[in-house]
ModelCIF file with pLDDT and N, C-alpha, C, O atoms, coordinates in Angstrom:
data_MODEL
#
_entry.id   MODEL 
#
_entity.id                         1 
_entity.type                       polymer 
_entity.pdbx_number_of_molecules   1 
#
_entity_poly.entity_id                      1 
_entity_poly.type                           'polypeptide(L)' 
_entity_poly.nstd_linkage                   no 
_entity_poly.nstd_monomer                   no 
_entity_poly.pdbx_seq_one_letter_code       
;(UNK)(UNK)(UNK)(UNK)(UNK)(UNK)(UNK)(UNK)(UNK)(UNK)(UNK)(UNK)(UNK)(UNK)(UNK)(UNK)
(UNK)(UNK)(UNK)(UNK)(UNK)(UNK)(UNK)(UNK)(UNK)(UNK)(UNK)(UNK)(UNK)(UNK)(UNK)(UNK)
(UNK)(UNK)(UNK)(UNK)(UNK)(UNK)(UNK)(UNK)(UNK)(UNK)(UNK)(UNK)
;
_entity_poly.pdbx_seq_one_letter_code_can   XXXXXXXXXXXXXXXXXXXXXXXXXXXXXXXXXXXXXXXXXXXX 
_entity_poly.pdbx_strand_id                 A 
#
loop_
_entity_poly_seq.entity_id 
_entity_poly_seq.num 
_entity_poly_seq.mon_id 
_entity_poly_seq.hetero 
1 1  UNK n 
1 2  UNK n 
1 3  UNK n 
1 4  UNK n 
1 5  UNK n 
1 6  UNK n 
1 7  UNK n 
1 8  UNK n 
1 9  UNK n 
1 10 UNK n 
1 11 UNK n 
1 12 UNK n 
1 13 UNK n 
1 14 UNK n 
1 15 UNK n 
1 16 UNK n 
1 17 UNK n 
1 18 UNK n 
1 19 UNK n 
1 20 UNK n 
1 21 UNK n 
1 22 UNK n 
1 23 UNK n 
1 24 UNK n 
1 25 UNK n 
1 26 UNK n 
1 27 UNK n 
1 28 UNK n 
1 29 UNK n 
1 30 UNK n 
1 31 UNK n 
1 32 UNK n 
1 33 UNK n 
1 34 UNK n 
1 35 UNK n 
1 36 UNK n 
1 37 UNK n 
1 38 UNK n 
1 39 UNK n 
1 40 UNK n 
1 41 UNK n 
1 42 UNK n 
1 43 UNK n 
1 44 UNK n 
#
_struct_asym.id          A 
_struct_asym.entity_id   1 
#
loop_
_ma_qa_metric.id 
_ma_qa_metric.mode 
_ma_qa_metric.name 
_ma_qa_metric.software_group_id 
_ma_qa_metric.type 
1 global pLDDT . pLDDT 
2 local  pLDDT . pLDDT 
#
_ma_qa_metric_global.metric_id      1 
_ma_qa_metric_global.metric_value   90.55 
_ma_qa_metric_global.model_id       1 
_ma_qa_metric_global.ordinal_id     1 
#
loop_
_ma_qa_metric_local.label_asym_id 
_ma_qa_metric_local.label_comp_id 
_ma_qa_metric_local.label_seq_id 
_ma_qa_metric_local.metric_id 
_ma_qa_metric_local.metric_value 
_ma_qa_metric_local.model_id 
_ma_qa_metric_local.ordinal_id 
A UNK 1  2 85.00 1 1  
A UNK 2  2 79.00 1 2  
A UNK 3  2 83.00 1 3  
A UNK 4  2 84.00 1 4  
A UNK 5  2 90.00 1 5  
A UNK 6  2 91.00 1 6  
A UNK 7  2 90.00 1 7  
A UNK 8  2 91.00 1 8  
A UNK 9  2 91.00 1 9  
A UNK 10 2 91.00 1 10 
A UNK 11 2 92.00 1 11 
A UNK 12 2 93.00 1 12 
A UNK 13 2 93.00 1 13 
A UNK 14 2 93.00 1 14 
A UNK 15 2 93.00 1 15 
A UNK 16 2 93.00 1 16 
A UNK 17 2 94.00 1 17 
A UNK 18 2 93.00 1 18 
A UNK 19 2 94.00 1 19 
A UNK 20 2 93.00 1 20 
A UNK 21 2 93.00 1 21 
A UNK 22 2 94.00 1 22 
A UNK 23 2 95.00 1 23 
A UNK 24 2 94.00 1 24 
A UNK 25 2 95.00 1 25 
A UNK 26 2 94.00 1 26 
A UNK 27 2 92.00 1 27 
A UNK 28 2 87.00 1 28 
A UNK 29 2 83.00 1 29 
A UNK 30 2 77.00 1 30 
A UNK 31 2 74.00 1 31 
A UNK 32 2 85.00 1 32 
A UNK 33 2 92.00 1 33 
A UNK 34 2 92.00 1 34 
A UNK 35 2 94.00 1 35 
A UNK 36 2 94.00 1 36 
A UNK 37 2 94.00 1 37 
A UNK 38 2 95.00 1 38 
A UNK 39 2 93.00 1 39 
A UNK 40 2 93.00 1 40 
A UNK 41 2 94.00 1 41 
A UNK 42 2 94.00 1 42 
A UNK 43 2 91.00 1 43 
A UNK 44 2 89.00 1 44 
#
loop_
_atom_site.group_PDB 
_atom_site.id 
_atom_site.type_symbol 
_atom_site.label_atom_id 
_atom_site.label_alt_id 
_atom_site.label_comp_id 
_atom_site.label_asym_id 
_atom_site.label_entity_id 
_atom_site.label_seq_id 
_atom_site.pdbx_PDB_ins_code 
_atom_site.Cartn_x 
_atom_site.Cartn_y 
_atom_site.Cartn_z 
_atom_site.occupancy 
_atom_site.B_iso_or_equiv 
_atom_site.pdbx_formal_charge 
_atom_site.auth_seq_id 
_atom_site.auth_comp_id 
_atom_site.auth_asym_id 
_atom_site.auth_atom_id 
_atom_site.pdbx_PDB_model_num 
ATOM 1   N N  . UNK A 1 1  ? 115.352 97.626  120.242 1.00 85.00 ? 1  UNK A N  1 
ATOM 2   C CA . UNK A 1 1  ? 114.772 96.825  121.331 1.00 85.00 ? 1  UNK A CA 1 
ATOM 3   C C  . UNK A 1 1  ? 115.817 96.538  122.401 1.00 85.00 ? 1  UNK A C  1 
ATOM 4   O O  . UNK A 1 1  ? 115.596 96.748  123.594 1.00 85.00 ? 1  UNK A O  1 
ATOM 5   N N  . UNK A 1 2  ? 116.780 96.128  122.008 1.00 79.00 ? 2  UNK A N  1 
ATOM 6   C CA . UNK A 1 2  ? 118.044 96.058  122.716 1.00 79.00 ? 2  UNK A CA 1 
ATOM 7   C C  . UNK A 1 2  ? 118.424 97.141  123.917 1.00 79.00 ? 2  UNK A C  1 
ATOM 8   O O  . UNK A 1 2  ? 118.737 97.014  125.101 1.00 79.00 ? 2  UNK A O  1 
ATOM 9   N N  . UNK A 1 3  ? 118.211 98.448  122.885 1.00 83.00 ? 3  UNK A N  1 
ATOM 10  C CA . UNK A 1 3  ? 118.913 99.931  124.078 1.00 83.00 ? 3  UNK A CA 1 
ATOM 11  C C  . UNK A 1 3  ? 117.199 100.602 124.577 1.00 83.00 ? 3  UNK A C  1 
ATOM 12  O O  . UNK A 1 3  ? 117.207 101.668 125.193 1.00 83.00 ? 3  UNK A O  1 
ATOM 13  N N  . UNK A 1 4  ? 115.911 99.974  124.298 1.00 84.00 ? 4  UNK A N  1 
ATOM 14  C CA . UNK A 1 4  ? 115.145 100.513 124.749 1.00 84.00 ? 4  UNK A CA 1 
ATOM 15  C C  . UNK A 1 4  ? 114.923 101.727 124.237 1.00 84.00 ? 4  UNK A C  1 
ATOM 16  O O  . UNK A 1 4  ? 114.873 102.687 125.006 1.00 84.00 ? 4  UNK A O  1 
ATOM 17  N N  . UNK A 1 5  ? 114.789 101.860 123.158 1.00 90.00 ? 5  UNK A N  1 
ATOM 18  C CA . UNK A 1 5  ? 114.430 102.883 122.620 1.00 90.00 ? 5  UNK A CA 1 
ATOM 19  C C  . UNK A 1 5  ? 113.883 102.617 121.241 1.00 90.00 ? 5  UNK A C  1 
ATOM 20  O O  . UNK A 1 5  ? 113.856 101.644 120.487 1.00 90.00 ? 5  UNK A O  1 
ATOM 21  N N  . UNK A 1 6  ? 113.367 104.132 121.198 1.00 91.00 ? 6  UNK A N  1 
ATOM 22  C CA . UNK A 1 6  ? 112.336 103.257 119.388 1.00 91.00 ? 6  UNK A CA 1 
ATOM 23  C C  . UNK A 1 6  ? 113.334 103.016 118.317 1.00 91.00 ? 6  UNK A C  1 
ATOM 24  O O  . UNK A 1 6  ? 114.529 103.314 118.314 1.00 91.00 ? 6  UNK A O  1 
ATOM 25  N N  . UNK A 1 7  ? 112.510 102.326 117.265 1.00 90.00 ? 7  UNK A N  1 
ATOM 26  C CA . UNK A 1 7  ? 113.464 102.728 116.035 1.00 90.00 ? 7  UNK A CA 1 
ATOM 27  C C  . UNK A 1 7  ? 113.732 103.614 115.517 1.00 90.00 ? 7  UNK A C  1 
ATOM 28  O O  . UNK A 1 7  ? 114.941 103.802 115.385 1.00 90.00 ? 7  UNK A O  1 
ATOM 29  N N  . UNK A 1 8  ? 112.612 104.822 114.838 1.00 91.00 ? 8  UNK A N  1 
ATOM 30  C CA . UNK A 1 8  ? 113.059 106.186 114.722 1.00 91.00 ? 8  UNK A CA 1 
ATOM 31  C C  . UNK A 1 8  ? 114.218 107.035 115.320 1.00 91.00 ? 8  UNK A C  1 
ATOM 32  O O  . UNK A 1 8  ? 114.951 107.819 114.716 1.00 91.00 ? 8  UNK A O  1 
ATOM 33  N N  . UNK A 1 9  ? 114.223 106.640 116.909 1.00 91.00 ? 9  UNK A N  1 
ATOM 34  C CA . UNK A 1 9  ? 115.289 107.088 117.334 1.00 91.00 ? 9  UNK A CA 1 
ATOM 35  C C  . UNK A 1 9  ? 116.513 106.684 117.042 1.00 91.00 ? 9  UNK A C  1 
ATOM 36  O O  . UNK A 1 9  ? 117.432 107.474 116.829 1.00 91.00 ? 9  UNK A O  1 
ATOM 37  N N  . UNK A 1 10 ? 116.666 105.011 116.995 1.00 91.00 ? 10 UNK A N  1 
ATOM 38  C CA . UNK A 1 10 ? 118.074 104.590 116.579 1.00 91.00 ? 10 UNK A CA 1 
ATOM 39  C C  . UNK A 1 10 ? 118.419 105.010 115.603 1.00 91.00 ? 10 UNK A C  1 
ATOM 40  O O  . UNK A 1 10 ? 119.632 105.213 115.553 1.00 91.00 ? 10 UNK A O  1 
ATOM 41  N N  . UNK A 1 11 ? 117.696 105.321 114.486 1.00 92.00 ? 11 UNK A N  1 
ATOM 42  C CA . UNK A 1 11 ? 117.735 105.640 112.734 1.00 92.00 ? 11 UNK A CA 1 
ATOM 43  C C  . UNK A 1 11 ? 118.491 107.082 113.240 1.00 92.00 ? 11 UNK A C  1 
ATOM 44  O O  . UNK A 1 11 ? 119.686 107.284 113.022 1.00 92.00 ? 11 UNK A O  1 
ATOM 45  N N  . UNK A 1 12 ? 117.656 108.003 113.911 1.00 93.00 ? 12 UNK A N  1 
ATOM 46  C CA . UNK A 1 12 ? 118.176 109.575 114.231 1.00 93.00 ? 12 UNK A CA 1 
ATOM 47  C C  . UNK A 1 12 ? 119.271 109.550 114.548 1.00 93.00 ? 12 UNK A C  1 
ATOM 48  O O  . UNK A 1 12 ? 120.032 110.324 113.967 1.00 93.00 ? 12 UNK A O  1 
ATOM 49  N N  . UNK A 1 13 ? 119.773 108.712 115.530 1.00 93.00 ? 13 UNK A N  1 
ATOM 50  C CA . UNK A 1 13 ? 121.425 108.437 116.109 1.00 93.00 ? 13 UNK A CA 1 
ATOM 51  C C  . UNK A 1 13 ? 122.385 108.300 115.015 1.00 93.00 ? 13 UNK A C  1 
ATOM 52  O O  . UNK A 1 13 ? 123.076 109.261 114.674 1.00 93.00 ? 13 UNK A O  1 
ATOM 53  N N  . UNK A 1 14 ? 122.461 107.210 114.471 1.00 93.00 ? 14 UNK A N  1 
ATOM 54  C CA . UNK A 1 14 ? 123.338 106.962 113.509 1.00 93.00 ? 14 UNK A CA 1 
ATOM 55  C C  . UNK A 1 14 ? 122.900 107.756 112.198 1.00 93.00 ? 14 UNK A C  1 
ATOM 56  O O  . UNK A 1 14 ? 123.638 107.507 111.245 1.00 93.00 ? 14 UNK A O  1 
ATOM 57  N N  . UNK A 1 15 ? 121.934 108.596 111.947 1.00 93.00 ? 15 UNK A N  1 
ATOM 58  C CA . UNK A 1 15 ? 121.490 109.797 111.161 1.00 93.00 ? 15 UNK A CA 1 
ATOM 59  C C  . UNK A 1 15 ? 122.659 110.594 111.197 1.00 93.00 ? 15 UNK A C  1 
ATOM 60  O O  . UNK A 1 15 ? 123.445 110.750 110.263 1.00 93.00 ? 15 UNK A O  1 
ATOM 61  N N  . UNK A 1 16 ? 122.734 111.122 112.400 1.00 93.00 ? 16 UNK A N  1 
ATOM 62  C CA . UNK A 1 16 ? 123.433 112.198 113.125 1.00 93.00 ? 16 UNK A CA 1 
ATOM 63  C C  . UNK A 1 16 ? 125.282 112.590 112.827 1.00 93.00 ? 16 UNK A C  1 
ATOM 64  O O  . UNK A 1 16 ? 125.987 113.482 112.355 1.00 93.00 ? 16 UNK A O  1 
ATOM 65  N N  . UNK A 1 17 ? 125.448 110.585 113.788 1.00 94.00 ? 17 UNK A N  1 
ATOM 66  C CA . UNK A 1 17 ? 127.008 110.381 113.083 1.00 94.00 ? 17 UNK A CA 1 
ATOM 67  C C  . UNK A 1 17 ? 127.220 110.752 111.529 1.00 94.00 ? 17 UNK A C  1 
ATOM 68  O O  . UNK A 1 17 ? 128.279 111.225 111.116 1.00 94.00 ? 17 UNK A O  1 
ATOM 69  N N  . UNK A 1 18 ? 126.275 110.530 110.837 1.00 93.00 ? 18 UNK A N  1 
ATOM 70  C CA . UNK A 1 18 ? 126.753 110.118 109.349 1.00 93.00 ? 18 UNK A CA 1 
ATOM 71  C C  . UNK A 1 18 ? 126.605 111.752 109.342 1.00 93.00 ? 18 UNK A C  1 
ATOM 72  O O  . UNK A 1 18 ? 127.626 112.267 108.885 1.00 93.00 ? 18 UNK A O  1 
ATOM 73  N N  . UNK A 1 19 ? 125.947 112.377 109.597 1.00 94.00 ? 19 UNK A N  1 
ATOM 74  C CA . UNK A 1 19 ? 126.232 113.705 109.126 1.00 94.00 ? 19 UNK A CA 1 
ATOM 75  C C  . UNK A 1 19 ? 126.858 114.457 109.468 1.00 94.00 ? 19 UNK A C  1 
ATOM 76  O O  . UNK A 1 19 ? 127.010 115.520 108.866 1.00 94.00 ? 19 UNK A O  1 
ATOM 77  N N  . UNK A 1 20 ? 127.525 114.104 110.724 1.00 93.00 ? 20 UNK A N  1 
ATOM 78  C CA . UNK A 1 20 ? 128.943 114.258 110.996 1.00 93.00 ? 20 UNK A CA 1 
ATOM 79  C C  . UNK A 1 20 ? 130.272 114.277 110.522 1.00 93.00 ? 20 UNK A C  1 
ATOM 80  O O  . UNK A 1 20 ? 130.982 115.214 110.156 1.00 93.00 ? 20 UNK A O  1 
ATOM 81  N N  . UNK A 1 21 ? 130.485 112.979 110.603 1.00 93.00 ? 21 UNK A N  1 
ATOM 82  C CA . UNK A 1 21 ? 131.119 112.916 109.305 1.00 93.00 ? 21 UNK A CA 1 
ATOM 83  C C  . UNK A 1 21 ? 131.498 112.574 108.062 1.00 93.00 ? 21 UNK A C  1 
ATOM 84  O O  . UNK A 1 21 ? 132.434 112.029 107.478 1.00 93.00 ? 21 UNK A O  1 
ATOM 85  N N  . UNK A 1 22 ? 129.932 113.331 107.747 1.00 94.00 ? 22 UNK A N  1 
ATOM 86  C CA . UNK A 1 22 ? 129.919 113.440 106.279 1.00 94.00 ? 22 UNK A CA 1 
ATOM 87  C C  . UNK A 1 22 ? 130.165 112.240 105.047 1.00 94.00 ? 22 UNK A C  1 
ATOM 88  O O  . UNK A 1 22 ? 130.644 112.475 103.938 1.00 94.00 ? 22 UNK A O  1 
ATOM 89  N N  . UNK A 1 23 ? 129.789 111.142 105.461 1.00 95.00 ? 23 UNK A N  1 
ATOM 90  C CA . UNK A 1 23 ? 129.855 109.399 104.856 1.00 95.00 ? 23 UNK A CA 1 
ATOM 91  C C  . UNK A 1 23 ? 128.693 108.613 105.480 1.00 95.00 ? 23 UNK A C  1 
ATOM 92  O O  . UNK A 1 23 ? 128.147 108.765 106.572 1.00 95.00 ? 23 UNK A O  1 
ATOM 93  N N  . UNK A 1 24 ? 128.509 107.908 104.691 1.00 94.00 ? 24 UNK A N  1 
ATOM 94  C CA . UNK A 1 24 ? 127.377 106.452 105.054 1.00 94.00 ? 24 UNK A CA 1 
ATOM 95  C C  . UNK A 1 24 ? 128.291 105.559 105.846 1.00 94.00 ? 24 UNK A C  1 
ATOM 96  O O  . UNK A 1 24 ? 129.447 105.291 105.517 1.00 94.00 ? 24 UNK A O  1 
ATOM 97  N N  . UNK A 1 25 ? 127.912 105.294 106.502 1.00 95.00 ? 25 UNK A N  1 
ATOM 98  C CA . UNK A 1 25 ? 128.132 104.231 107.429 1.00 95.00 ? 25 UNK A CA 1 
ATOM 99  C C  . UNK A 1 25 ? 127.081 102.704 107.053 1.00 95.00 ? 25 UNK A C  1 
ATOM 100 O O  . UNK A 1 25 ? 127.143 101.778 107.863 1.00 95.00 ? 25 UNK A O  1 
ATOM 101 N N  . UNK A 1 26 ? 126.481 102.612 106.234 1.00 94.00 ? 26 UNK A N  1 
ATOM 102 C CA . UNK A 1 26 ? 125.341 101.650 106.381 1.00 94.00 ? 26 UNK A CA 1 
ATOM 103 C C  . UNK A 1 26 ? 124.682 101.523 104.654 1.00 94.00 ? 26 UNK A C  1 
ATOM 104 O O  . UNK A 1 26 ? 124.062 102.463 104.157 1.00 94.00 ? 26 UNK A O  1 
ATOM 105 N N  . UNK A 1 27 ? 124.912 100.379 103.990 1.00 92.00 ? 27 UNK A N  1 
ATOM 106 C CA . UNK A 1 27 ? 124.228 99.946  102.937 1.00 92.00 ? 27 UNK A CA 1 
ATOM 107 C C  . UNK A 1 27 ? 123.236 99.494  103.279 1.00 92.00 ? 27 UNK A C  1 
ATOM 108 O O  . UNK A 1 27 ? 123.131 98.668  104.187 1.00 92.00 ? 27 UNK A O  1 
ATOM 109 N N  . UNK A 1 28 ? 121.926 100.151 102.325 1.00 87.00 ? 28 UNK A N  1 
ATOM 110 C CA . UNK A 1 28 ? 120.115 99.524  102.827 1.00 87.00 ? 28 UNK A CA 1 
ATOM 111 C C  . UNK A 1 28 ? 120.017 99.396  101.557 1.00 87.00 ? 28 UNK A C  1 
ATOM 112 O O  . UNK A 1 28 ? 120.253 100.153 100.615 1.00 87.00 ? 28 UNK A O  1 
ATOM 113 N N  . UNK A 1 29 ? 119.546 98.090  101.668 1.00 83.00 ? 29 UNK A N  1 
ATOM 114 C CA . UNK A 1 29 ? 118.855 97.279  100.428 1.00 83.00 ? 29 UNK A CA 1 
ATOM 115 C C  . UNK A 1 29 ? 117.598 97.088  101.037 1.00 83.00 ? 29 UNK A C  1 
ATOM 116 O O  . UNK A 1 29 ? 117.582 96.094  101.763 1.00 83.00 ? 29 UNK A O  1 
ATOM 117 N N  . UNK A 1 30 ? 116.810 97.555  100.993 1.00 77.00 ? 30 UNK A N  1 
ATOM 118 C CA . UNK A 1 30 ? 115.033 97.177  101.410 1.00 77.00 ? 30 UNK A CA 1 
ATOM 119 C C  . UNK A 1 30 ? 115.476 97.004  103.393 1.00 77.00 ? 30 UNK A C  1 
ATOM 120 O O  . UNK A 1 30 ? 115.883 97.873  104.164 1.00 77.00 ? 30 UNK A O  1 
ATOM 121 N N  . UNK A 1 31 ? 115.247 95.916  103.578 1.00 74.00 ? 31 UNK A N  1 
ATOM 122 C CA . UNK A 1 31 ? 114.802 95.840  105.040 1.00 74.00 ? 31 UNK A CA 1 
ATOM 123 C C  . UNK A 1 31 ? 116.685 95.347  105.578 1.00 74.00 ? 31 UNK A C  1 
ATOM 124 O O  . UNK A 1 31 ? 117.035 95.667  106.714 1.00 74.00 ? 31 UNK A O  1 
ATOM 125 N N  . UNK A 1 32 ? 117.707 94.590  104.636 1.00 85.00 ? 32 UNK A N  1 
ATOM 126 C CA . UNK A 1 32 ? 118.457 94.487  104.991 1.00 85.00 ? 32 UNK A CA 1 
ATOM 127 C C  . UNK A 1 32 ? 119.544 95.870  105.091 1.00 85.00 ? 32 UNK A C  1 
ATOM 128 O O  . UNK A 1 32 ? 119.451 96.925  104.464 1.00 85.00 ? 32 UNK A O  1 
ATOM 129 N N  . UNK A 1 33 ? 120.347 95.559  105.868 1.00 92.00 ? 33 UNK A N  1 
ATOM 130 C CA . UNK A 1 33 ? 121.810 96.600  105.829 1.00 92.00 ? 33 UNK A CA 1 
ATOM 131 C C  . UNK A 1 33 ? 123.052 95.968  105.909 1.00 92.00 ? 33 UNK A C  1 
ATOM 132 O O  . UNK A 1 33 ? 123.077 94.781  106.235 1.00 92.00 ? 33 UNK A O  1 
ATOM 133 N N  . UNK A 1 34 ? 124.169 96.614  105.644 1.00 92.00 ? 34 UNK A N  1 
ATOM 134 C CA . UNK A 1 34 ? 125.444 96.215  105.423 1.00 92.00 ? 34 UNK A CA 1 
ATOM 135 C C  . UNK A 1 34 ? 126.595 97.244  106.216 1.00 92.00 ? 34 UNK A C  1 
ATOM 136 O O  . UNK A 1 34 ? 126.157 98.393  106.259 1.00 92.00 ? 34 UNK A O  1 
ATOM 137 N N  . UNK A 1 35 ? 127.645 97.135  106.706 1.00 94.00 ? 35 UNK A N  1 
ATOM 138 C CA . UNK A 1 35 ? 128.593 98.366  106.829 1.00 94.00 ? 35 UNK A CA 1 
ATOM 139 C C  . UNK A 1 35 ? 129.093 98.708  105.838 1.00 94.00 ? 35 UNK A C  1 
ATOM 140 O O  . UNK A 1 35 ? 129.358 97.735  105.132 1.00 94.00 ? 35 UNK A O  1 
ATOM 141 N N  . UNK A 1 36 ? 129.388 99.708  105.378 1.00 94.00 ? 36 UNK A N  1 
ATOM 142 C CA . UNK A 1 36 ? 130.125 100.309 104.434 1.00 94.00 ? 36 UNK A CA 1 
ATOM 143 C C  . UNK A 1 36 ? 131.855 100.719 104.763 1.00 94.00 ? 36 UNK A C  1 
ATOM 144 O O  . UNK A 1 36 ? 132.199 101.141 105.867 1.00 94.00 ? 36 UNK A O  1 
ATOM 145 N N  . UNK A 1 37 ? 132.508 100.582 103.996 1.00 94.00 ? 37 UNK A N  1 
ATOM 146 C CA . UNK A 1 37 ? 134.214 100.916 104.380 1.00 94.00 ? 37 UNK A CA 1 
ATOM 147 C C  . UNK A 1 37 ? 134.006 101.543 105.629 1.00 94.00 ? 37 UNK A C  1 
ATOM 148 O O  . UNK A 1 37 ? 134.136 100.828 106.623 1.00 94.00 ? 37 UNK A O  1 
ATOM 149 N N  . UNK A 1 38 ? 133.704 102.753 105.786 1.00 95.00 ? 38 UNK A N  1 
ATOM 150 C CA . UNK A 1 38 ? 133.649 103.706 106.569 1.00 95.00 ? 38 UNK A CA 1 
ATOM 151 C C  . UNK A 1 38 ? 132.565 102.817 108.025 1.00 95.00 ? 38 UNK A C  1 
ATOM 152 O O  . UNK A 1 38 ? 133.163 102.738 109.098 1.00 95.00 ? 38 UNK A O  1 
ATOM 153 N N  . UNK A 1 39 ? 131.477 102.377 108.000 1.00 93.00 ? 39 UNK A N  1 
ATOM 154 C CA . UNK A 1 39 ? 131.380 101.605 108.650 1.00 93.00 ? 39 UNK A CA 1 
ATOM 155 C C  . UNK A 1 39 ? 131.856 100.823 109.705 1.00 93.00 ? 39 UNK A C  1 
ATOM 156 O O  . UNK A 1 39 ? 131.638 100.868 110.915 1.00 93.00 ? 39 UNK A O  1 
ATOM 157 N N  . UNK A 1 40 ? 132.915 99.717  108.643 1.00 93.00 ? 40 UNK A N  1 
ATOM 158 C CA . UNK A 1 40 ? 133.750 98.927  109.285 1.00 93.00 ? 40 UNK A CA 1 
ATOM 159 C C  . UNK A 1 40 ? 135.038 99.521  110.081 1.00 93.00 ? 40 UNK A C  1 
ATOM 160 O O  . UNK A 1 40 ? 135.602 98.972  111.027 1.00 93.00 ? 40 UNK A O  1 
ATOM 161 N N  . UNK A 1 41 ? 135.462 101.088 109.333 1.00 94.00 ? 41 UNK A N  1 
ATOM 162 C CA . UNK A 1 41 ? 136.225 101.466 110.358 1.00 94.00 ? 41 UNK A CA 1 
ATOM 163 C C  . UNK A 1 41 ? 136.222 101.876 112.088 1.00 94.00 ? 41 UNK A C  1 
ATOM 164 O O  . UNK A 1 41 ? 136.924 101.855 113.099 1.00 94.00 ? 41 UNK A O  1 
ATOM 165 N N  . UNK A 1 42 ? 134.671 102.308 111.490 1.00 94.00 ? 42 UNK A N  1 
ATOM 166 C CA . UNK A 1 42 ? 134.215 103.272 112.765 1.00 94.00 ? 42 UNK A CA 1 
ATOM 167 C C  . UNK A 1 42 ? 133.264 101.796 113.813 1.00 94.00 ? 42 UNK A C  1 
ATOM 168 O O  . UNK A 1 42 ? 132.784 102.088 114.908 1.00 94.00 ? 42 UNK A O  1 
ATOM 169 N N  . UNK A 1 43 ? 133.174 100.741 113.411 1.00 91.00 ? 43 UNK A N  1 
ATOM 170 C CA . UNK A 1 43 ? 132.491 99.675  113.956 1.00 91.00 ? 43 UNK A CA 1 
ATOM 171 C C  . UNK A 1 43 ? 134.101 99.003  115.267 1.00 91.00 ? 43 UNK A C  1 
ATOM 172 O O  . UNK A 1 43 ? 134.041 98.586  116.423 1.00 91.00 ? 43 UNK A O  1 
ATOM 173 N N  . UNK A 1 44 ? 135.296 99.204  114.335 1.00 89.00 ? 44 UNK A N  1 
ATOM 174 C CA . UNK A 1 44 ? 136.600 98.999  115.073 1.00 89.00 ? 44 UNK A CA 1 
ATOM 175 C C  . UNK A 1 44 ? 137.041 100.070 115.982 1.00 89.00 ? 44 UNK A C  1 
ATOM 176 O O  . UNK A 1 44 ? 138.095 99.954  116.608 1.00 89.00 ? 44 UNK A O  1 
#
């Protein structure tokens, strides 16, 4: 809602990074999320 764009799309974006390079970026527990190590690096 923020960047104007759907959610599917935001999901595809950070889809993309992670398959990049090759790590999760993001713990999903049901509706919540978390950063993961890798995350917090790439969030800095």
């Amino acid at each position: 809602e923020e960047l104007f764009i759907s959610q599917p799309a935001a999901t595809k974006h950070v889809q993309e990074i992670e398959q990049h390079f090759k790590t999760k970026l993001f713990e999903r527990n049901g509706s919540k999320i978390s950063l993961t190590g890798a995350g917090k690096i790439l969030m800095r």
